[in-house]
N, C-alpha and C. Protein backbone atom coordinates (compact mmCIF):
# COMPACT_ATOMS: atom_id res chain seq x y z
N UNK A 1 4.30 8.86 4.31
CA UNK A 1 5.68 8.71 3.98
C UNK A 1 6.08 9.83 3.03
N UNK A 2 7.55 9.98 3.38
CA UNK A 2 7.82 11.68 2.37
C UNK A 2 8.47 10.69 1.19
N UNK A 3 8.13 11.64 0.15
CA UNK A 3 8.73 11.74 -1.38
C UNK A 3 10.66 11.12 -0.97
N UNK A 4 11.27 11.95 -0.45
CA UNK A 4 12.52 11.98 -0.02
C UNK A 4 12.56 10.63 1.01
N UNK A 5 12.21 10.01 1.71
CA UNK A 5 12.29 8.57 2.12
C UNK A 5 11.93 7.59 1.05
N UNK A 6 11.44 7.96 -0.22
CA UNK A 6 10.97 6.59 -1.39
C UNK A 6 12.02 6.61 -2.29
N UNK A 7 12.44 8.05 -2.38
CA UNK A 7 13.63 8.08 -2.90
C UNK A 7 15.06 7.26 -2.82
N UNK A 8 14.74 6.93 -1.47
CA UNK A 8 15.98 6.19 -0.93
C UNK A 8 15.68 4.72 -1.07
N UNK A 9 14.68 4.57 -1.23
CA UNK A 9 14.33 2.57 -1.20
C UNK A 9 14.64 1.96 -3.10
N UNK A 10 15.14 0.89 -2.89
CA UNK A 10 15.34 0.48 -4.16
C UNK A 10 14.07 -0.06 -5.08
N UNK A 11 13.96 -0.07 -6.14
CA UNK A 11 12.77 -0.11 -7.03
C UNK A 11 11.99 -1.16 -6.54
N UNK A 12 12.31 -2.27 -6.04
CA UNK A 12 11.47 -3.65 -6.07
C UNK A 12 10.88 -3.23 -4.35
N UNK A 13 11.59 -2.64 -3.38
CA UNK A 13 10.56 -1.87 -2.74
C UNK A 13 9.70 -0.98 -2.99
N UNK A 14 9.71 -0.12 -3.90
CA UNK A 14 8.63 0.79 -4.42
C UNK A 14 7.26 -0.09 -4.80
N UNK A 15 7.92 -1.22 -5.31
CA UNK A 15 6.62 -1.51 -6.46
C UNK A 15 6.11 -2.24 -5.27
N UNK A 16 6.56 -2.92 -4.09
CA UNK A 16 6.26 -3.76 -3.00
C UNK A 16 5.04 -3.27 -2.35
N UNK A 17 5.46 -1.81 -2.36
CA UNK A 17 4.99 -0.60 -1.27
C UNK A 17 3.76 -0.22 -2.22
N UNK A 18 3.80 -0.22 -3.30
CA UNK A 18 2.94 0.26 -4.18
C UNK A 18 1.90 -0.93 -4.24
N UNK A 19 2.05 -2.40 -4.24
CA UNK A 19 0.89 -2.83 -4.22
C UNK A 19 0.49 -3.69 -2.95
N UNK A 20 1.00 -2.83 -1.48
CA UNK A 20 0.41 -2.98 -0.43
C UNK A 20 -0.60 -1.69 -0.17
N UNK A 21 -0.12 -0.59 -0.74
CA UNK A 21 -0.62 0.69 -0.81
C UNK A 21 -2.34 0.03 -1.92
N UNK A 22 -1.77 -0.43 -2.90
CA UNK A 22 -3.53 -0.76 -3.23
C UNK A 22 -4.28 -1.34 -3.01
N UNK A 23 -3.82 -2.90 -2.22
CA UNK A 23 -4.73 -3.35 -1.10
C UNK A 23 -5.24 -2.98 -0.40
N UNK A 24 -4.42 -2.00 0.17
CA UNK A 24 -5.34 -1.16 1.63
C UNK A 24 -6.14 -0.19 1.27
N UNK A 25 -6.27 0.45 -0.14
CA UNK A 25 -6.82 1.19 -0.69
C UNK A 25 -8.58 0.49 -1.02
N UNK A 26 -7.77 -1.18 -1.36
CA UNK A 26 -9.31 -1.77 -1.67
C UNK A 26 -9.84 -2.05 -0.20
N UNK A 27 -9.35 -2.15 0.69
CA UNK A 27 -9.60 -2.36 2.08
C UNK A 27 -10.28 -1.08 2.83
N UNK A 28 -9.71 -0.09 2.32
CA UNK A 28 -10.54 1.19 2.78
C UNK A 28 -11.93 1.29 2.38
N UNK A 29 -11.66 1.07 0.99
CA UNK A 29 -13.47 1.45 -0.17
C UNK A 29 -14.53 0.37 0.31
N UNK A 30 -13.59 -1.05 1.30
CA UNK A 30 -14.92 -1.86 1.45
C UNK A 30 -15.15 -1.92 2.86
N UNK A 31 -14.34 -1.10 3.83
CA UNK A 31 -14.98 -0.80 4.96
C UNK A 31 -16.12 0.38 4.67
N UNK A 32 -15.55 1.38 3.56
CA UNK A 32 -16.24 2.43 3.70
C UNK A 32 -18.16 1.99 3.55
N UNK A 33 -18.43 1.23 2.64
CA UNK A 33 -19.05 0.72 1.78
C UNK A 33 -20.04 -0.02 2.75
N UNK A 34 -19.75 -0.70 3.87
CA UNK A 34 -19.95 -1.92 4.59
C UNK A 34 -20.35 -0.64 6.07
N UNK A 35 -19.51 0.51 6.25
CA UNK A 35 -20.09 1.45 7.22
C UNK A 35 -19.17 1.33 8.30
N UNK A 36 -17.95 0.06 8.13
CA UNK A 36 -17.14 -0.04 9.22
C UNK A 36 -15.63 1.21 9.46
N UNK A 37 -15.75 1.68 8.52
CA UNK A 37 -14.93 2.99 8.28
C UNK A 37 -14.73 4.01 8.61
N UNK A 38 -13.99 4.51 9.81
CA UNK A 38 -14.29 5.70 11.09
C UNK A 38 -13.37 6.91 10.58
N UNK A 39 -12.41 6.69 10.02
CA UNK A 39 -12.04 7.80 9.93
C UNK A 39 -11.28 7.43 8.12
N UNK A 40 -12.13 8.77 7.30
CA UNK A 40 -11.78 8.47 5.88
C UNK A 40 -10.77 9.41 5.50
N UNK A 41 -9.92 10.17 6.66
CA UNK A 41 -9.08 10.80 5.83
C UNK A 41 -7.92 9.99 5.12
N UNK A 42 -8.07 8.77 5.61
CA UNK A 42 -7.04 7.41 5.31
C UNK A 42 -7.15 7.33 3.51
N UNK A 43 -8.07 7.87 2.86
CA UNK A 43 -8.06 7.39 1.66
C UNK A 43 -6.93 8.52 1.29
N UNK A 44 -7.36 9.81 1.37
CA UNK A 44 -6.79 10.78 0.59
C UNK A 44 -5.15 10.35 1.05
N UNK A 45 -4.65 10.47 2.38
CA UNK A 45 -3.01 9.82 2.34
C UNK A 45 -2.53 8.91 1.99
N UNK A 46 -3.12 7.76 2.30
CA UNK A 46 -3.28 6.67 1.03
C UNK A 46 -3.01 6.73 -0.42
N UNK A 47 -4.22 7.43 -0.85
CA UNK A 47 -4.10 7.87 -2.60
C UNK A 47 -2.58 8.86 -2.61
N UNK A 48 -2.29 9.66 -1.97
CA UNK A 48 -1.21 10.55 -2.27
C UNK A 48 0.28 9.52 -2.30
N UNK A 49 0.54 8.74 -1.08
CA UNK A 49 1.00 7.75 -1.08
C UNK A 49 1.62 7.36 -2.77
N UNK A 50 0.35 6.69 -2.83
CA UNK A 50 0.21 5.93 -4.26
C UNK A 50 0.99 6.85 -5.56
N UNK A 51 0.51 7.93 -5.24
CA UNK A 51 1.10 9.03 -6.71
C UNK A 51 2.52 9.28 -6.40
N UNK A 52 3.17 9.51 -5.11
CA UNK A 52 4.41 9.99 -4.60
C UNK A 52 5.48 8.86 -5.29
N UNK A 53 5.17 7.23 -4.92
CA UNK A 53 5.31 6.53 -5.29
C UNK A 53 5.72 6.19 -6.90
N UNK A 54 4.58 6.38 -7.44
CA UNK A 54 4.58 6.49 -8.67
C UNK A 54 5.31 7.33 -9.19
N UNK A 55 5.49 8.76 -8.91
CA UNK A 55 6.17 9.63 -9.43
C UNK A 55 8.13 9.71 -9.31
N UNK A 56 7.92 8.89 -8.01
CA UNK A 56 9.26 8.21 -8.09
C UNK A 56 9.73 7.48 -8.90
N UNK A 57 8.94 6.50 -9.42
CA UNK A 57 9.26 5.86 -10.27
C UNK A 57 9.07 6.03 -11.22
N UNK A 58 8.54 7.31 -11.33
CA UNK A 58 8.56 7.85 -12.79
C UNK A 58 9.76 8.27 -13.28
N UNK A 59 10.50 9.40 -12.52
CA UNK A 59 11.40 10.13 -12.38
C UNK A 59 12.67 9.15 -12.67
N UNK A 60 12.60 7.77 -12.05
CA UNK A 60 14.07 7.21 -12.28
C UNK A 60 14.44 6.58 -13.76
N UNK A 61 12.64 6.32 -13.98
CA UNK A 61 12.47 6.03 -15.52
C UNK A 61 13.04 6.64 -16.46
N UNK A 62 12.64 8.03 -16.19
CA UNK A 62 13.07 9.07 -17.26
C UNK A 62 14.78 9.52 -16.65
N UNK A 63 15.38 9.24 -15.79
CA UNK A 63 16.74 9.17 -15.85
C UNK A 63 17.25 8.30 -16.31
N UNK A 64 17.13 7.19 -16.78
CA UNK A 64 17.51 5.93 -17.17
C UNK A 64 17.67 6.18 -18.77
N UNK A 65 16.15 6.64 -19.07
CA UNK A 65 16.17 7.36 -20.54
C UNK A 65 16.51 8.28 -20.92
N UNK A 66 17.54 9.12 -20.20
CA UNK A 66 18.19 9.71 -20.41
C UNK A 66 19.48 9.94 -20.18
N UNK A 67 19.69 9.07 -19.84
CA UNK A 67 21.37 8.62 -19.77
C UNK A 67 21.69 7.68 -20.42
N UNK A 68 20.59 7.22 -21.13
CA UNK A 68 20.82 5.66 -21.80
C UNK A 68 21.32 6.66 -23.03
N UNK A 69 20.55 7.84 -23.45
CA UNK A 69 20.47 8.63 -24.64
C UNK A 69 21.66 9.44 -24.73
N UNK A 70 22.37 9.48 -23.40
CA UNK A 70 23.46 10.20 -23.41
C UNK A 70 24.85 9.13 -23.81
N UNK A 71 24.60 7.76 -24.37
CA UNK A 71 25.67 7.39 -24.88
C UNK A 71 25.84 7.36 -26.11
């Protein structure tokens, strides 16, 4: 998923998306683990996922705190 599509979802989807994104993350590490795990490039888009996410919601954070500061 692009940066610019998370952008557009409202916060309580982010955080939704964010902790289906870490389930499947724990779901990856225990196929990997167990040997049932065929293809691991799933972690690294996964993990990026997770930060894109995050950084979205970083970003609206620090607009918030800064418009709060601008009154």
């Amino acid at each position: 998923m692009y940066a610019s599509e998370m952008r557009e979802m409202q916060d309580e989807e982010l955080v939704d998306l964010f902790e289906d994104l870490k389930e499947e993350l724990y779901k990856l590490r225990l196929n990997h683990v167990t040997g049932e795990l065929v293809d691991t490039t799933q972690f690294r888009s996964t993990r990026r996922d997770v930060a894109r996410i995050l950084t979205v919601l970083h970003e609206r954070e620090l607009a918030a705190t800064i418009a709060e500061g601008e009154k």
